[in-house]
C-alpha atoms as a PDB file:
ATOM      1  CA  UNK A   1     141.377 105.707 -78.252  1.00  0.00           C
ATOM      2  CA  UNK A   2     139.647 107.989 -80.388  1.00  0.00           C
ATOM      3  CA  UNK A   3     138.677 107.996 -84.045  1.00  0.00           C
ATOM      4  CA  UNK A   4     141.993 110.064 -85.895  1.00  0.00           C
ATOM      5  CA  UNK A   5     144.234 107.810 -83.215  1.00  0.00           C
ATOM      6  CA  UNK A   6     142.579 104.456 -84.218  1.00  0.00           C
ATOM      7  CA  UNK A   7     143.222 105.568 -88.542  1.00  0.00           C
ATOM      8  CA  UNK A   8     146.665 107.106 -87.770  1.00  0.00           C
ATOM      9  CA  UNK A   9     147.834 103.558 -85.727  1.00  0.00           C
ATOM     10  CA  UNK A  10     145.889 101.586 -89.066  1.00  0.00           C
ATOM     11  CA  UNK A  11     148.165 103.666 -91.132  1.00  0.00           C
ATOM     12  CA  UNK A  12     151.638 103.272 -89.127  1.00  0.00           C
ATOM     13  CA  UNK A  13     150.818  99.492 -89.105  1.00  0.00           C
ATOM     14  CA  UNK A  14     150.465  99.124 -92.780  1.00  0.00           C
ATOM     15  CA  UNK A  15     153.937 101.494 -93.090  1.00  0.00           C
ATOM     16  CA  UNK A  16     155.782  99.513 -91.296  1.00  0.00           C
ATOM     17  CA  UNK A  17     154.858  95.833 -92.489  1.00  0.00           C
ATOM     18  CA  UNK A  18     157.569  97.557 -94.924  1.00  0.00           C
ATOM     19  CA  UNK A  19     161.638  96.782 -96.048  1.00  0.00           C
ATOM     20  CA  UNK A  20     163.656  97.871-105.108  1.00  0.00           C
ATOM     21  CA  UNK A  21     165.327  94.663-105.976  1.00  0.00           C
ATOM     22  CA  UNK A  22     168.459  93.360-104.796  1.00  0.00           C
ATOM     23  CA  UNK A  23     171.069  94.168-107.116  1.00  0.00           C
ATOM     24  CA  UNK A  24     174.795  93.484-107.275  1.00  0.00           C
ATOM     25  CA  UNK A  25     175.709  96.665-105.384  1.00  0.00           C
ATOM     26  CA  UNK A  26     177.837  96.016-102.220  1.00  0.00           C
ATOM     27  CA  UNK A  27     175.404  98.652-100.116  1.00  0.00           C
ATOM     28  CA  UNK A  28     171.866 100.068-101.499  1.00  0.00           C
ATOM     29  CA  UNK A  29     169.687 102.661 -99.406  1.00  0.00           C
ATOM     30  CA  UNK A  30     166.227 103.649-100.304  1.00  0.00           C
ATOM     31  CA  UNK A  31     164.891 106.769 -98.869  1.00  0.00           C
ATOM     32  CA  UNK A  32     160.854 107.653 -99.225  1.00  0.00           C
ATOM     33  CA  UNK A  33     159.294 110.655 -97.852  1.00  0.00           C
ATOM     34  CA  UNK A  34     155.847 109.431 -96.247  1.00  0.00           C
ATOM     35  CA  UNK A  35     152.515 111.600 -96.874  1.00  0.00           C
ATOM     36  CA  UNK A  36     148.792 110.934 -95.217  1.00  0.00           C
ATOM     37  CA  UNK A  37     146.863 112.429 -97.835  1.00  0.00           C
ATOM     38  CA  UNK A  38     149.029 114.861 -99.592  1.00  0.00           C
ATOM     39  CA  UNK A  39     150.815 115.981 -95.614  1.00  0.00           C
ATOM     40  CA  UNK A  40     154.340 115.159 -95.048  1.00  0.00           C
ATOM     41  CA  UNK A  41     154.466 113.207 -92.062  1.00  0.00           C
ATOM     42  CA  UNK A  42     157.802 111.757 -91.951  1.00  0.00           C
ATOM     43  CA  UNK A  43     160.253 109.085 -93.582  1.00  0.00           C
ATOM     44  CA  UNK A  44     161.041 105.702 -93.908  1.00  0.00           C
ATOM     45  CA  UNK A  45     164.606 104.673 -94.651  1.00  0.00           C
ATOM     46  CA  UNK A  46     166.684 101.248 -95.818  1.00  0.00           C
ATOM     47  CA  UNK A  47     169.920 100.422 -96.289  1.00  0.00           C
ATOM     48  CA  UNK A  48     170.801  96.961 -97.580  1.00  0.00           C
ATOM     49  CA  UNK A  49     174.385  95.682 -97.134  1.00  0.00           C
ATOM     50  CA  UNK A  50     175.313  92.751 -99.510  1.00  0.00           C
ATOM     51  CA  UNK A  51     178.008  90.420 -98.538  1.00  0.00           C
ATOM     52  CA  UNK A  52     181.575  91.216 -99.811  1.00  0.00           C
ATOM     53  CA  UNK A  53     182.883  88.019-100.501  1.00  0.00           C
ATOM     54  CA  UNK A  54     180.018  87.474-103.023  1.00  0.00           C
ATOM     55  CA  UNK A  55     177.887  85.750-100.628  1.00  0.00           C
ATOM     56  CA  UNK A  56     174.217  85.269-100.162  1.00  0.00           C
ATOM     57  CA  UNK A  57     174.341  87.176 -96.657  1.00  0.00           C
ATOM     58  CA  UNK A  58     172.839  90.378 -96.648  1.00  0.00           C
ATOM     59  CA  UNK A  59     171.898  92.515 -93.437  1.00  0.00           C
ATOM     60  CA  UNK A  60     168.935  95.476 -93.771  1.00  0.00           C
ATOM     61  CA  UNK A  61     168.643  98.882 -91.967  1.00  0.00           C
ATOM     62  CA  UNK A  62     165.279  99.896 -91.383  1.00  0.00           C
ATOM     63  CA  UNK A  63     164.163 103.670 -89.475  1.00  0.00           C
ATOM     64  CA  UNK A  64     160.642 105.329 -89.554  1.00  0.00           C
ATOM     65  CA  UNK A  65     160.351 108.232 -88.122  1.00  0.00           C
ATOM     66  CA  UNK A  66     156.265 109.486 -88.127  1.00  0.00           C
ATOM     67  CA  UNK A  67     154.987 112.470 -86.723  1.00  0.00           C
ATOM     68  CA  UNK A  68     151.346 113.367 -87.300  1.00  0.00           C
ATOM     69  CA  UNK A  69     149.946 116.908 -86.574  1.00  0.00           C
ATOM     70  CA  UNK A  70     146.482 117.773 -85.799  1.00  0.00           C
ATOM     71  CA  UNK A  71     145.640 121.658 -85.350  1.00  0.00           C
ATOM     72  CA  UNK A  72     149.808 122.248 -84.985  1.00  0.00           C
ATOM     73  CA  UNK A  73     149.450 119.951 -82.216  1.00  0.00           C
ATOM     74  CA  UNK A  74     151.504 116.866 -82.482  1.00  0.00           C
ATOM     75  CA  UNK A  75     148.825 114.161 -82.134  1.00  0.00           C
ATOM     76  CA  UNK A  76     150.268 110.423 -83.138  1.00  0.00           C
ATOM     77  CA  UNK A  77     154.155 109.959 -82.943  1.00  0.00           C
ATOM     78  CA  UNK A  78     155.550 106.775 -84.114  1.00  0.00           C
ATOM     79  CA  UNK A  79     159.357 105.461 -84.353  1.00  0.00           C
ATOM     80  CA  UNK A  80     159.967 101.993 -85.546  1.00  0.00           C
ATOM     81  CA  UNK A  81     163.698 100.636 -86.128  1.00  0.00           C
ATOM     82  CA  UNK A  82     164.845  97.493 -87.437  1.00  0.00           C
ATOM     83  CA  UNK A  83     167.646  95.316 -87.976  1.00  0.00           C
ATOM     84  CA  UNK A  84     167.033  91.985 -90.479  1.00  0.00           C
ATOM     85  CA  UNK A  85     169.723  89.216 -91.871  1.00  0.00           C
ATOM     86  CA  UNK A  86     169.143  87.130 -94.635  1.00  0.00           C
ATOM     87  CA  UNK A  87     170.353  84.268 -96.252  1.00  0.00           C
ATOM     88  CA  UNK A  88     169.517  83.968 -99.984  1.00  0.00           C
ATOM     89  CA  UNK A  89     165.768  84.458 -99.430  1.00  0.00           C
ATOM     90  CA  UNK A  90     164.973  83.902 -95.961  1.00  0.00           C
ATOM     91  CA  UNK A  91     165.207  85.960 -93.313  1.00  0.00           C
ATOM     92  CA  UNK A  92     167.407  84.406 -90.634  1.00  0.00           C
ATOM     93  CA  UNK A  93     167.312  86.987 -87.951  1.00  0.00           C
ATOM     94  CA  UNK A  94     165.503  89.812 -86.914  1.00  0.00           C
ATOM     95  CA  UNK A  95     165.481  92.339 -84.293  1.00  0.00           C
ATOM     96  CA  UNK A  96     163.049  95.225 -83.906  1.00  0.00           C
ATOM     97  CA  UNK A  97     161.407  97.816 -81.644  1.00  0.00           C
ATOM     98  CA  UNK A  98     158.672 100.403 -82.166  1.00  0.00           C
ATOM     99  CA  UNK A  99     157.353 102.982 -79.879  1.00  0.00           C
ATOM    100  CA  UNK A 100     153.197 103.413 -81.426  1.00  0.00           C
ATOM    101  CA  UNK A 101     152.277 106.678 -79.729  1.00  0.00           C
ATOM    102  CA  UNK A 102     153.284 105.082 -76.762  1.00  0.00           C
ATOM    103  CA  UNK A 103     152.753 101.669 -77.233  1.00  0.00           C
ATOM    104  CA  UNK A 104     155.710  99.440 -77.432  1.00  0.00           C
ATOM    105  CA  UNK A 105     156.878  96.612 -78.863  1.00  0.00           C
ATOM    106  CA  UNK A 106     160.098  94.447 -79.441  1.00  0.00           C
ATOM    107  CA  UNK A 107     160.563  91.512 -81.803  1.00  0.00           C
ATOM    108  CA  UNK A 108     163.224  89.241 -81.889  1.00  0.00           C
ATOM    109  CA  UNK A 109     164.420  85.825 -83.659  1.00  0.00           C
ATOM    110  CA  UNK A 110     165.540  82.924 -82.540  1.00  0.00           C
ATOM    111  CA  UNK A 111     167.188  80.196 -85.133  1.00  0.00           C
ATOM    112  CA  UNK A 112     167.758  76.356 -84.192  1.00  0.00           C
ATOM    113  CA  UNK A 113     168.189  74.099 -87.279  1.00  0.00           C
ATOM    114  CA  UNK A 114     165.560  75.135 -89.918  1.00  0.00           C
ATOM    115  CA  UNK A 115     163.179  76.727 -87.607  1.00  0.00           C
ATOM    116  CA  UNK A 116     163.063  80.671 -86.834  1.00  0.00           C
ATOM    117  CA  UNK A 117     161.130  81.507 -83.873  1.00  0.00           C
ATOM    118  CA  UNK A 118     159.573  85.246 -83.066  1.00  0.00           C
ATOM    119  CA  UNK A 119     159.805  86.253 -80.082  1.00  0.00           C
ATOM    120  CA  UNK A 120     157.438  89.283 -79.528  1.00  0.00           C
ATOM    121  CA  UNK A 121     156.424  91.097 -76.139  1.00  0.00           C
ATOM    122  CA  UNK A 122     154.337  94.434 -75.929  1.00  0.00           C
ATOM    123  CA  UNK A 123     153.574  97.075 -73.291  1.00  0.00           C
ATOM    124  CA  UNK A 124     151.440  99.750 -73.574  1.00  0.00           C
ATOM    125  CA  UNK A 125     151.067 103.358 -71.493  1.00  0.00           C
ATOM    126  CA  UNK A 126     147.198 102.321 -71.669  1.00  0.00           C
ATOM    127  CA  UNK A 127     146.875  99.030 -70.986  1.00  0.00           C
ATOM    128  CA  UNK A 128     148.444  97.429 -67.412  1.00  0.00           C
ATOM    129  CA  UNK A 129     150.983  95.147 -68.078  1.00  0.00           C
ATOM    130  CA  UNK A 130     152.705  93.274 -70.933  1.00  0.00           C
ATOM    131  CA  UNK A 131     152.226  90.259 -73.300  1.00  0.00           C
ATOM    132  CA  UNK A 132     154.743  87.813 -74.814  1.00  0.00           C
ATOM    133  CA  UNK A 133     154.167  85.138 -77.160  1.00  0.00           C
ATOM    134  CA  UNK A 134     156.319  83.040 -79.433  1.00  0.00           C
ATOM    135  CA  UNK A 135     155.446  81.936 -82.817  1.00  0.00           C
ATOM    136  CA  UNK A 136     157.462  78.818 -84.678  1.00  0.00           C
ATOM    137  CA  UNK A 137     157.983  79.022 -88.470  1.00  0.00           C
ATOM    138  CA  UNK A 138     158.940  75.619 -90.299  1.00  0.00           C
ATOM    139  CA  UNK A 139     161.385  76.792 -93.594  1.00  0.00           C
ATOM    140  CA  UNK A 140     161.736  79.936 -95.031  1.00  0.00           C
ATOM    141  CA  UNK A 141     160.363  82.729 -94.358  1.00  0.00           C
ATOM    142  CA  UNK A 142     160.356  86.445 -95.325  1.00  0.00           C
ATOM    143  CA  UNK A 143     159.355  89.555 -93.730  1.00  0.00           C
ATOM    144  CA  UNK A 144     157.546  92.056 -95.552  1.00  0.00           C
ATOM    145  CA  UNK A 145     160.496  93.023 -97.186  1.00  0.00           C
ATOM    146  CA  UNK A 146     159.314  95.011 -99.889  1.00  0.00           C
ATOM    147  CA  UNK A 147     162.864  95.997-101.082  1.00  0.00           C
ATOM    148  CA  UNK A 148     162.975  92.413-102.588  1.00  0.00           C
ATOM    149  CA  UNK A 149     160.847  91.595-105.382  1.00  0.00           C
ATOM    150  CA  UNK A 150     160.636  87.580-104.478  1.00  0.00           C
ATOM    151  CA  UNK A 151     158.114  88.577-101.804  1.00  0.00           C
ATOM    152  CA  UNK A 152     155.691  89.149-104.251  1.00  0.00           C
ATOM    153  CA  UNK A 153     155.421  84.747-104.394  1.00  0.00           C
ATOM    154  CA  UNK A 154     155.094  84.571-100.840  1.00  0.00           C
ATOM    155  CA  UNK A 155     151.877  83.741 -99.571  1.00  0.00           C
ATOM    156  CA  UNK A 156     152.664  84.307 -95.349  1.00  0.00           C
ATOM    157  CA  UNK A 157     155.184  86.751 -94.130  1.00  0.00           C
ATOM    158  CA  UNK A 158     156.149  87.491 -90.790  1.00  0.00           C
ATOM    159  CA  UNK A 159     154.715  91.579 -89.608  1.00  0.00           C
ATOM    160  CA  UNK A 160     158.370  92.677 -87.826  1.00  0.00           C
ATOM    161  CA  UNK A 161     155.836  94.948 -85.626  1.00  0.00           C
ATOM    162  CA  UNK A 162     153.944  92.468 -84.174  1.00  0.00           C
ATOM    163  CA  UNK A 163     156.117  89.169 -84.315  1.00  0.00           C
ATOM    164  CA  UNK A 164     153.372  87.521 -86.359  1.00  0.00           C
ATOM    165  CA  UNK A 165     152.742  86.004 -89.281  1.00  0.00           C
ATOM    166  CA  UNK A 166     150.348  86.761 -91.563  1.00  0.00           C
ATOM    167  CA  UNK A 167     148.810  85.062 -94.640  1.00  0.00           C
ATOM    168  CA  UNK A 168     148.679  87.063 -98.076  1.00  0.00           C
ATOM    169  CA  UNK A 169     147.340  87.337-101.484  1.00  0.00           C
ATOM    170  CA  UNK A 170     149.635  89.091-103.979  1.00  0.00           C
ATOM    171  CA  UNK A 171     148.002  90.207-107.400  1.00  0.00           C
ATOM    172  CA  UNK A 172     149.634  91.871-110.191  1.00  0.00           C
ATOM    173  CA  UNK A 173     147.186  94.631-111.477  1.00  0.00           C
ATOM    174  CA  UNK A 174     149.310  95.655-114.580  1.00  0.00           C
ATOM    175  CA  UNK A 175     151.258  98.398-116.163  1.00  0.00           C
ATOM    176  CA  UNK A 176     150.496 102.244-115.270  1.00  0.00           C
ATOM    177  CA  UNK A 177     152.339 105.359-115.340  1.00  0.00           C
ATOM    178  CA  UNK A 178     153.120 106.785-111.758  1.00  0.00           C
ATOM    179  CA  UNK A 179     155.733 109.904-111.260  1.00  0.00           C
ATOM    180  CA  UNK A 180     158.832 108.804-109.404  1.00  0.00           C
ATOM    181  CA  UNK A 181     161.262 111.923-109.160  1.00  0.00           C
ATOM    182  CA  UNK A 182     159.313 113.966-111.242  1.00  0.00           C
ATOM    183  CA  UNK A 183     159.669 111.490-114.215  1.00  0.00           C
ATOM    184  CA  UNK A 184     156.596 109.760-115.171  1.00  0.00           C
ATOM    185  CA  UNK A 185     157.796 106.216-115.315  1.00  0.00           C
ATOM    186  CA  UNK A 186     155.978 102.873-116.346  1.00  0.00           C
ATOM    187  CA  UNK A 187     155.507 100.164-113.478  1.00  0.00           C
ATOM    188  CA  UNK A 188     153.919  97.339-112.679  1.00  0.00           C
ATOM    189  CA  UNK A 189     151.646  97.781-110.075  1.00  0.00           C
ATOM    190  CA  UNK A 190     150.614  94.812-107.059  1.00  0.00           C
ATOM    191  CA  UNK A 191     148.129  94.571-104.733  1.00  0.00           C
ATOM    192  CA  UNK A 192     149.321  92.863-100.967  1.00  0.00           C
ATOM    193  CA  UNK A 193     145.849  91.574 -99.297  1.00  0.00           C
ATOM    194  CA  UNK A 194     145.122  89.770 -96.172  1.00  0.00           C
ATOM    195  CA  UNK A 195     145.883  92.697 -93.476  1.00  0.00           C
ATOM    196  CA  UNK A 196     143.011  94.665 -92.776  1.00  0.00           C
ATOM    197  CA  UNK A 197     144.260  97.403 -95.453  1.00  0.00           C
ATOM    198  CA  UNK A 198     145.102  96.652 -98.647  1.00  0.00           C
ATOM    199  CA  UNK A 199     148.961  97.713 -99.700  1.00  0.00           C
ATOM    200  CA  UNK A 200     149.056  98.387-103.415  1.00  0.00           C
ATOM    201  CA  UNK A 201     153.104  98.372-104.413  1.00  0.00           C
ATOM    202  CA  UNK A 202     154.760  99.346-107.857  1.00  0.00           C
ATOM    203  CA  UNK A 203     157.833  98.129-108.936  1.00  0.00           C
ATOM    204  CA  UNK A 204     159.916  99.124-112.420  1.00  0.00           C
ATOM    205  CA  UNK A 205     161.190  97.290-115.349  1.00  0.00           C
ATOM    206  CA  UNK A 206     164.073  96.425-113.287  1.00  0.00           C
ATOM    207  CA  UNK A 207     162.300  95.101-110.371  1.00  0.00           C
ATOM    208  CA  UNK A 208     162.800  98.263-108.101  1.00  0.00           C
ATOM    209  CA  UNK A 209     160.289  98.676-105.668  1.00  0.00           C
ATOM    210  CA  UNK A 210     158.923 102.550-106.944  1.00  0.00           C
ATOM    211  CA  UNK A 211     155.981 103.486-104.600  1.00  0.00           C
ATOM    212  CA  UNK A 212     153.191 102.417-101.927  1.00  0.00           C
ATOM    213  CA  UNK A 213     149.856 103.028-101.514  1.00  0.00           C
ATOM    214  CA  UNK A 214     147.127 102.295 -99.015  1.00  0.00           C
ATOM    215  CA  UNK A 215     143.648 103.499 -98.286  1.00  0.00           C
ATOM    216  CA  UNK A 216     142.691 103.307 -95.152  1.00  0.00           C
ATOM    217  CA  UNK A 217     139.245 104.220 -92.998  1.00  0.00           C
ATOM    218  CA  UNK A 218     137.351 107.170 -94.278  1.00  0.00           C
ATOM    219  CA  UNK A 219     139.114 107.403 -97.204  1.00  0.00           C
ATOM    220  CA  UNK A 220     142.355 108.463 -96.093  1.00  0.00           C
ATOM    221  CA  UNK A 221     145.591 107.606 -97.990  1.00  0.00           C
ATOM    222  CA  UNK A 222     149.113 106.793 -96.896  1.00  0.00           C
ATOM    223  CA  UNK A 223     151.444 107.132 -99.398  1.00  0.00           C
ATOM    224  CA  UNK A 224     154.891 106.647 -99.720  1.00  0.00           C
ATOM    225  CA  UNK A 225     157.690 108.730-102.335  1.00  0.00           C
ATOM    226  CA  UNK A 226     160.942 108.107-103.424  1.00  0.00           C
ATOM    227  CA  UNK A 227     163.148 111.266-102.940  1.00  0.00           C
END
């Protein structure tokens, strides 16, 4: 694997550990245009479905679509899609699959009483063979499911990529002006550690989740905009 493949699969993986507040609304969709450095490389899109009946059931969309060009070549292509239920809280099912230039991987859920079980397997157009592995999770748990502002009091979430779960420290860093739609608007801004990158997150006076930002090897920054 060389060096821009090993950054570019550092930056998919922090992109996609990804899901502004849950609001009232019956359906919600947020759609950010994704940059490394200041180049358009693609999107990632949500759509959250409350329940009608007034309910705490609520079922999220997820699609990234990544495409990363070196020398009008197109080097790195990544495609992740998810499907996630919740209850309240706590995610109660989850299905996803991701294709990481080539490397795939599928992630699924399995519920009996209070315990949720991830079911992950991997292949890889590199490496013979596959892996599987199952990882049990006592109580509730969320993904990184950035779309709802109780994450941010979570201290382990469960990577949808990878079928893992991974401890984190979540630190409020304080109030700063970013631009969101060509408004300069004041948010608080978060910082998500405990992967190997750190995620920095802003989020508004309402709770909506505004922005990321991570910086990864050599400097390089993936960034994500509303439209």
């Amino acid at each position: 694997m060389s060096n821009r493949t090993r950054w570019v699969s550092a930056a998919l993986g922090v992109a996609v550990m990804a899901g502004a507040g849950a609001a009232a609304a019956q359906t919600q969709s947020w759609n950010f245009d994704v940059f490394l450095d200041d180049a358009p490389i693609g999107h990632h899109h949500y759509i959250l479905r409350n329940s009608v009946d007034g309910g705490t059931e609520r079922e999220l969309k997820i699609e990234a679509r990544f495409n990363v060009k070196f020398l009008f070549i197109n080097a790195y292509r990544y495609v992740h899609d998810a499907s996630e239920r919740w209850r309240g809280n706590c995610l109660s099912a989850l299905t996803a699959r991701t294709d990481d230039n080539g490397s795939k991987s599928e992630v699924d859920t399995e519920q009996q009483a209070e315990r949720l079980t991830a079911v992950s397997s991997t292949t890889s157009t590199t490496v013979a063979g596959a892996s599987r592995a199952r990882e049990p999770v006592n109580g509730c748990l969320m993904s990184f499911a950035y779309w709802n502002p109780e994450m941010l009091r979570q201290t382990r979430l469960l990577n949808s990529q990878t079928g893992k779960v991974e401890k984190v420290t979540i630190t409020a860093l304080g109030e700063e002006k970013i631009n969101v739609r060509g408004t300069p608007t004041t948010a608080t801004r978060y910082r998500v550690s405990g992967a190997k990158h750190p995620i920095d997150l802003w989020y508004g006076a309402d709770r909506a989740w505004l922005a990321l930002q991570s910086t990864l090897d050599g400097g390089r920054r993936l960034r994500y905009q509303l439209r």
